[in-house]
C-alpha atoms as a PDB file:
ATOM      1  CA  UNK A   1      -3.928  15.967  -5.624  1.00  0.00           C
ATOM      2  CA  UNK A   2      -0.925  14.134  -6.325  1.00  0.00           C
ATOM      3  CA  UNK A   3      -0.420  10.627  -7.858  1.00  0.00           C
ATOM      4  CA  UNK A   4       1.621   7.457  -6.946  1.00  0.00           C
ATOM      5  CA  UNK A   5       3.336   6.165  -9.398  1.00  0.00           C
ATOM      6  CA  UNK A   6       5.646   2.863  -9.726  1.00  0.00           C
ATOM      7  CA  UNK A   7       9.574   3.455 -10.307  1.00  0.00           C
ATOM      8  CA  UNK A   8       9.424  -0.884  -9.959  1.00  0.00           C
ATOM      9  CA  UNK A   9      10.777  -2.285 -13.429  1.00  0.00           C
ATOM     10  CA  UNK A  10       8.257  -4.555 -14.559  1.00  0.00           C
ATOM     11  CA  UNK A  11       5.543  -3.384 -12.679  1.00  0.00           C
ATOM     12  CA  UNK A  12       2.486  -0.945 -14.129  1.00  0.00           C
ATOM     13  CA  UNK A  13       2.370   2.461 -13.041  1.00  0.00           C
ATOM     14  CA  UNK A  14      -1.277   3.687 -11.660  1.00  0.00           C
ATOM     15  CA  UNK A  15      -2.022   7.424 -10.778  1.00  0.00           C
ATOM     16  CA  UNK A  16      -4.759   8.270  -8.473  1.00  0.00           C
ATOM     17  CA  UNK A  17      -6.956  11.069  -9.319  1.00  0.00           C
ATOM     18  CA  UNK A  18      -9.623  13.581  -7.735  1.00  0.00           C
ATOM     19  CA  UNK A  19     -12.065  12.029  -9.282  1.00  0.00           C
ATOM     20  CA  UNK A  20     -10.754   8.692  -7.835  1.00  0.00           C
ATOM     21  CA  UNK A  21     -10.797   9.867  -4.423  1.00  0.00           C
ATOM     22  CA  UNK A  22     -13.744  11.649  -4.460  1.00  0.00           C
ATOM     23  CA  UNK A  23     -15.399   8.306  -6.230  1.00  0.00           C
ATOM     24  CA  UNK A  24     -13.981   6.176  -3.661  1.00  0.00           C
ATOM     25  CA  UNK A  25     -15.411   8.468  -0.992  1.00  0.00           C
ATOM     26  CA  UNK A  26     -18.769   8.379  -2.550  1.00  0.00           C
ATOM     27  CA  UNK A  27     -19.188   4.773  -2.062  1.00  0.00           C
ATOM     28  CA  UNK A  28     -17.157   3.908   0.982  1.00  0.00           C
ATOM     29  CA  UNK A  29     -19.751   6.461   2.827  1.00  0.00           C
ATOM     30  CA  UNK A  30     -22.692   4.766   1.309  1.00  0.00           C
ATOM     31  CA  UNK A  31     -21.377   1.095   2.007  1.00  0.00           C
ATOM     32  CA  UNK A  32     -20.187   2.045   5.211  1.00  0.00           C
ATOM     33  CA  UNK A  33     -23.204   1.674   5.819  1.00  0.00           C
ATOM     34  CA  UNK A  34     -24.228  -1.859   4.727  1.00  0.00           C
ATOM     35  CA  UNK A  35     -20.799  -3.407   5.299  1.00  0.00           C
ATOM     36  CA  UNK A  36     -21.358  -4.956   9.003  1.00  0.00           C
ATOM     37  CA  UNK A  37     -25.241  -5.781   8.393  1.00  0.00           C
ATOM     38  CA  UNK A  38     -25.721  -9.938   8.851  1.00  0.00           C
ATOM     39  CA  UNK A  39     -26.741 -11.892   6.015  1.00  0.00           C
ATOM     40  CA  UNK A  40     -28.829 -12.217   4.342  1.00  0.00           C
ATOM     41  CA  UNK A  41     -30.276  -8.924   4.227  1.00  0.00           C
ATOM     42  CA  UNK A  42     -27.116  -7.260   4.466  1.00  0.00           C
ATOM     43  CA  UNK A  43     -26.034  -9.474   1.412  1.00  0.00           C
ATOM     44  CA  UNK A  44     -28.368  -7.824  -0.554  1.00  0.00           C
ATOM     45  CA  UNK A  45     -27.838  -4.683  -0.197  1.00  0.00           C
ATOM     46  CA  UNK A  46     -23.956  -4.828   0.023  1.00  0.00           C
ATOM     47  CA  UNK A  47     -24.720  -5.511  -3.530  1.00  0.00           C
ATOM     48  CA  UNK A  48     -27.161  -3.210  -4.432  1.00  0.00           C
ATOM     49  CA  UNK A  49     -24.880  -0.439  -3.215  1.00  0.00           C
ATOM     50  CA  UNK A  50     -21.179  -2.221  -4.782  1.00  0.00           C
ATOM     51  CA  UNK A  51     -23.021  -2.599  -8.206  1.00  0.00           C
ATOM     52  CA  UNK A  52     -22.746   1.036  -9.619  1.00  0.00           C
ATOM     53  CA  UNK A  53     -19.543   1.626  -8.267  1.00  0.00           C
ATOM     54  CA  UNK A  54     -17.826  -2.085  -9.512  1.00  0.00           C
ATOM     55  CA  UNK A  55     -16.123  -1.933 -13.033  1.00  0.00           C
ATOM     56  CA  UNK A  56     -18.165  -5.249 -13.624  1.00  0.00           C
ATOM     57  CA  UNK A  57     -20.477  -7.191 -11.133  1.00  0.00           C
ATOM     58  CA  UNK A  58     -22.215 -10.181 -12.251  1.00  0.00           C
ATOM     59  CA  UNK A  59     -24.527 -12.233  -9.731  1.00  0.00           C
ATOM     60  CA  UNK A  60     -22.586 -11.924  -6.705  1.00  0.00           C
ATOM     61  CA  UNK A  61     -22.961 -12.841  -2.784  1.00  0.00           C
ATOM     62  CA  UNK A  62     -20.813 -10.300  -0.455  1.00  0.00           C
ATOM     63  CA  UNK A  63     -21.065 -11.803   3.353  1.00  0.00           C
ATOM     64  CA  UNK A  64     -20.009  -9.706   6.149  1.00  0.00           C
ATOM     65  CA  UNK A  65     -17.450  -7.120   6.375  1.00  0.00           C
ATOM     66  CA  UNK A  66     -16.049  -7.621   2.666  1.00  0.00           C
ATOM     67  CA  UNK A  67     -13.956  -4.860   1.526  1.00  0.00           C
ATOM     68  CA  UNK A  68     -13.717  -3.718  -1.934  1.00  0.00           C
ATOM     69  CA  UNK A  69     -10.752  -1.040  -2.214  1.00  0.00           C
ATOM     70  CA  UNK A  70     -11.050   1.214  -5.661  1.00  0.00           C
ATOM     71  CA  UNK A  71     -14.011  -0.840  -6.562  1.00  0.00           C
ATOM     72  CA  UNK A  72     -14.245   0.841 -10.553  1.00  0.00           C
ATOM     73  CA  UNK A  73     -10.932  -1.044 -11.439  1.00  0.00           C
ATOM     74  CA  UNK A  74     -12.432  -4.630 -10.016  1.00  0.00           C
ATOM     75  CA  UNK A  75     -14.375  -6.749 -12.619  1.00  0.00           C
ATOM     76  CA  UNK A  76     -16.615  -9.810 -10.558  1.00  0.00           C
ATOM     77  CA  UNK A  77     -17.904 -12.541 -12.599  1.00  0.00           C
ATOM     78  CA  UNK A  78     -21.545 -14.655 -11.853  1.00  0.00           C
ATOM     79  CA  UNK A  79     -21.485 -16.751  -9.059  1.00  0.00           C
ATOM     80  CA  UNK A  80     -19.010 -15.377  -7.171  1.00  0.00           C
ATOM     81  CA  UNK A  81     -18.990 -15.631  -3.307  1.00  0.00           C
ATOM     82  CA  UNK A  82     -17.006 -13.501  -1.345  1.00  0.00           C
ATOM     83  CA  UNK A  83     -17.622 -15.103   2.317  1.00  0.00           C
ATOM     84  CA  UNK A  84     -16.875 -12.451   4.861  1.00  0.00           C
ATOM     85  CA  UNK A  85     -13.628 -10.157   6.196  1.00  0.00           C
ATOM     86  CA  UNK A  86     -12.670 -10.586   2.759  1.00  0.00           C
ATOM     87  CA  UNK A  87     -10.000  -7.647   1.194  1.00  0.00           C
ATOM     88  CA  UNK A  88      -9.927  -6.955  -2.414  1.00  0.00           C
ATOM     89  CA  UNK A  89      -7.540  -3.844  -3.308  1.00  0.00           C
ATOM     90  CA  UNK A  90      -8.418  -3.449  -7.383  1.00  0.00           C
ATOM     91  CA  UNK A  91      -5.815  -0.299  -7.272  1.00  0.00           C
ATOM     92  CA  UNK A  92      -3.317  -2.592  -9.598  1.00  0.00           C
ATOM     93  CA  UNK A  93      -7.208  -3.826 -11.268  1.00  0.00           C
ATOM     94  CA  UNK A  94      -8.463  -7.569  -9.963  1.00  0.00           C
ATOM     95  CA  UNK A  95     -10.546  -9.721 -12.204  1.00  0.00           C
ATOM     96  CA  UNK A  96     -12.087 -13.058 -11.025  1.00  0.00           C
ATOM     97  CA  UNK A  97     -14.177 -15.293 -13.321  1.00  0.00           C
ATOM     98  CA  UNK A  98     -17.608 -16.911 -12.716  1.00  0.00           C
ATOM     99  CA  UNK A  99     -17.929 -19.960 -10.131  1.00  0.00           C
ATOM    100  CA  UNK A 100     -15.145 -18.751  -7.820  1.00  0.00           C
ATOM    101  CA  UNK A 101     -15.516 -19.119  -4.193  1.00  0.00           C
ATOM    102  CA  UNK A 102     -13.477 -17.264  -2.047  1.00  0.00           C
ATOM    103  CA  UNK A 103     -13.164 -17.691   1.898  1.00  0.00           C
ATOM    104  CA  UNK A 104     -12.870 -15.979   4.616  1.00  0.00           C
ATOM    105  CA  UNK A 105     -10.355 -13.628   5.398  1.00  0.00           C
ATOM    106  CA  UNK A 106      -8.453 -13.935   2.132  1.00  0.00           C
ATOM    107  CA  UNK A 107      -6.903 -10.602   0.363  1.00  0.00           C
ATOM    108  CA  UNK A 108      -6.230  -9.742  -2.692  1.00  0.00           C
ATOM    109  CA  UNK A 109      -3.725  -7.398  -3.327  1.00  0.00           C
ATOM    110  CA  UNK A 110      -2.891  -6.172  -6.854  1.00  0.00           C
ATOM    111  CA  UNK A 111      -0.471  -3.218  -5.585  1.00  0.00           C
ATOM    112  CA  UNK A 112       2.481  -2.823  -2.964  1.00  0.00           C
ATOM    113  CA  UNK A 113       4.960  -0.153  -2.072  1.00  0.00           C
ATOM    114  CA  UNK A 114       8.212   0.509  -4.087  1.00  0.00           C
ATOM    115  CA  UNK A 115      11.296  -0.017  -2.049  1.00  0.00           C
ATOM    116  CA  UNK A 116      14.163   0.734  -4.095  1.00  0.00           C
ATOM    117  CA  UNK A 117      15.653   3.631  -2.847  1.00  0.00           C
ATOM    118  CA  UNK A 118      17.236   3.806   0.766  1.00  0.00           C
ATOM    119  CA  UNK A 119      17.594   7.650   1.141  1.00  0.00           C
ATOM    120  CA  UNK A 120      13.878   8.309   0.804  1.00  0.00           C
ATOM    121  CA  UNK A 121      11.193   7.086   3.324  1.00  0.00           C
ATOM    122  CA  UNK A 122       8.715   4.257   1.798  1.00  0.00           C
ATOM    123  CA  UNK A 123       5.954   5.573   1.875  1.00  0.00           C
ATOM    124  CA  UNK A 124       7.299   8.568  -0.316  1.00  0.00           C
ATOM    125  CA  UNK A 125       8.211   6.236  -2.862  1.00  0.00           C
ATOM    126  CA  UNK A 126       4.793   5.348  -4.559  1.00  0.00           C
ATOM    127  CA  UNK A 127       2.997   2.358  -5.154  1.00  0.00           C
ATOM    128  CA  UNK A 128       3.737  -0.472  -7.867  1.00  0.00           C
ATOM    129  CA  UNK A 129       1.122  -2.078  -9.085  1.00  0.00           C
ATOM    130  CA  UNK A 130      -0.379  -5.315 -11.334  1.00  0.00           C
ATOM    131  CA  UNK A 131      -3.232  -6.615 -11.848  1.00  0.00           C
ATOM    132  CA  UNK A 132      -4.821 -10.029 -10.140  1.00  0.00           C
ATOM    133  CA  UNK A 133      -6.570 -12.410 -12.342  1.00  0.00           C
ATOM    134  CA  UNK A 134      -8.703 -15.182 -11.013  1.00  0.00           C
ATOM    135  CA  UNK A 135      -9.876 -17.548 -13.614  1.00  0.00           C
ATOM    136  CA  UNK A 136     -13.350 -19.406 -13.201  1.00  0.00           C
ATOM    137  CA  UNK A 137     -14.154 -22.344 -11.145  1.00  0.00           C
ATOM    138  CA  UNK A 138     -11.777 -21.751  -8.735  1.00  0.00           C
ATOM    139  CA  UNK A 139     -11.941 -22.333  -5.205  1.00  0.00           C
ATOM    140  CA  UNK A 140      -9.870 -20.422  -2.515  1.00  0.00           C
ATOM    141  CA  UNK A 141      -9.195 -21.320   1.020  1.00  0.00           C
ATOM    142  CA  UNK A 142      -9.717 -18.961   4.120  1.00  0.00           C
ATOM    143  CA  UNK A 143      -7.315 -16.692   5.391  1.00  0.00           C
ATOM    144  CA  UNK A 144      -5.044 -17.213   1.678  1.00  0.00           C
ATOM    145  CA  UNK A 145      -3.453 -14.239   0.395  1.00  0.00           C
ATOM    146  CA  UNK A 146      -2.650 -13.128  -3.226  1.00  0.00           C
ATOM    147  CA  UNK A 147      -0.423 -10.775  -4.282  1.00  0.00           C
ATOM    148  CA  UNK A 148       0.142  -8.989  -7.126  1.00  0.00           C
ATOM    149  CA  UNK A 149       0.535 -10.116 -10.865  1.00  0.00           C
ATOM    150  CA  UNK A 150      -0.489 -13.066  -9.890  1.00  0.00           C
ATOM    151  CA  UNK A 151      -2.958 -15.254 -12.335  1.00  0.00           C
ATOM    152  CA  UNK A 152      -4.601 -17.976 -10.705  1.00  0.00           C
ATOM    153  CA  UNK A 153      -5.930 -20.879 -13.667  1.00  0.00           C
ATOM    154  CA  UNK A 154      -8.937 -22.020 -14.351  1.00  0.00           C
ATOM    155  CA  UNK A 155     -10.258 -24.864 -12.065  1.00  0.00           C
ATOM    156  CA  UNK A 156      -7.298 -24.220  -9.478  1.00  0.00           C
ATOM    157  CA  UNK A 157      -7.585 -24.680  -5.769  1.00  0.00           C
ATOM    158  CA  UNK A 158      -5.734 -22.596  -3.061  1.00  0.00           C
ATOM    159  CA  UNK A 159      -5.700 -24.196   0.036  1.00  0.00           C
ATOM    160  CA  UNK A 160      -6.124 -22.240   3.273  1.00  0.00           C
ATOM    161  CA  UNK A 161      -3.430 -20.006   4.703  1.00  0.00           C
ATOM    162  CA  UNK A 162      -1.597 -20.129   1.552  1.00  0.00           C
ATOM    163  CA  UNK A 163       0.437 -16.984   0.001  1.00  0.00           C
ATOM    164  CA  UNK A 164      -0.039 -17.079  -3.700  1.00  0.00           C
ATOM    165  CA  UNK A 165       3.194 -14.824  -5.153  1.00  0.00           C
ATOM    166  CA  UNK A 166       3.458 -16.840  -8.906  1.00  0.00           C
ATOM    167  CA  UNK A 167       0.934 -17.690 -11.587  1.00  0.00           C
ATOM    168  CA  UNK A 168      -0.666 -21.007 -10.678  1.00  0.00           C
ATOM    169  CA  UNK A 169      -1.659 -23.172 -13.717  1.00  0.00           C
ATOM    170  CA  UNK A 170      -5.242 -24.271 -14.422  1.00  0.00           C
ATOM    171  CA  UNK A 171      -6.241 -27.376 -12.633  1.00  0.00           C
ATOM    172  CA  UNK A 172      -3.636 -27.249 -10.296  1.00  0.00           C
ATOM    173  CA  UNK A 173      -3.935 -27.349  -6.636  1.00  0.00           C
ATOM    174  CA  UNK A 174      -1.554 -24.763  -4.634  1.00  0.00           C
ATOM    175  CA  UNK A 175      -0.929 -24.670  -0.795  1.00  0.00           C
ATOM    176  CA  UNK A 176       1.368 -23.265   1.718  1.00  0.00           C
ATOM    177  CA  UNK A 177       3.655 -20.090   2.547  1.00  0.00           C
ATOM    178  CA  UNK A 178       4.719 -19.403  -0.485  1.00  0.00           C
ATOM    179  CA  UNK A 179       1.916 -21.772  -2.152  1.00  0.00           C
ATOM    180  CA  UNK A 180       3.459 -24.147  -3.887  1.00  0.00           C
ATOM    181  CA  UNK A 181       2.182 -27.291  -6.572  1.00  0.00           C
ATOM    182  CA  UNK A 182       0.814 -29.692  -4.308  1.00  0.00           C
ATOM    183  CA  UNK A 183      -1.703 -32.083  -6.677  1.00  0.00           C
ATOM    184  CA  UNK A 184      -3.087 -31.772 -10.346  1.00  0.00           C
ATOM    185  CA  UNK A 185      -7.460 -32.107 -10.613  1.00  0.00           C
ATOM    186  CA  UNK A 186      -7.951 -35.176 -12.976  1.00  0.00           C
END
């Protein structure tokens, strides 16, 4: 099986493996099966079925229709809710501290297609990828999106609909298309 790998200066390079796909088969079949149940027994045992597969899973709440894309390179603090039609692609690897609250419809996307050269189709070219970091206490709006590299600070806010393409300092609150500084937390 061959791998994708960046040609993006800057960026990590990440090669997918058999085992890889074969892993991500294995638990894509079994919580295919769980994904659309409603809460709060499907909560359960979206969880009981994510946990072997996650690199890390503390105490968690998956709602609804969450997707977790290469789940063994995602690490998921305690307290974590991930309300539902949530996407998290750990390909690039996504980490996200204790306390966070995430809302609906927000993705997380630690990977995206290299570009560069004009002679060869796209999606020839590979993937670049980086990893997401989500620091604790942090609270993210519905239908946000983060892309990669990005590093989101402790005790941050993201307000709703935002696009999150830079580091946001701790304590800071972020908002809009590209999120932007909009307030400090005293």
């Amino acid at each position: 099986m061959s791998s994708e790998k960046s040609s993006e200066p800057g960026a990590s390079s990440v090669s997918i493996s058999c085992r890889d796909y074969i892993f991500h088969g294995i638990y894509f079949l079994l919580y295919g099966m769980v994904k659309y149940l409603p809460s709060p027994l499907g909560d359960g045992l979206r969880y009981w079925i994510s946990w072997p597969f996650v690199q890390r899973m503390g105490k968690v709440r998956l709602y609804e229709g969450v997707t977790l894309w290469y789940p063994y390179r995602i690490r998921l603090g305690n307290r974590v809710t991930l309300n539902e039609w949530i996407y998290i692609s750990g390909f690039g690897g996504v980490e996200i501290g204790d306390n966070v609250s995430i809302g609906h419809r927000t993705s997380i996307i630690s990977s995206d297609h290299v570009i560069s050269e004009r002679e060869k189709p796209i999606k020839e070219q590979g993937l670049s990828a980086a990893p997401v970091v989500i620091d604790a206490d942090v609270f993210i709006g519905c239908n946000t999106t983060i892309l990669k590299g990005v590093h989101i600070g402790r005790g941050s806010v993201v307000g709703a609909g935002s696009v999150v393409t830079q580091d946001v300092p701790p304590y800071t609150i972020v908002a809009g298309v590209p999120a932007k500084t909009v307030a400090t937390r005293v």
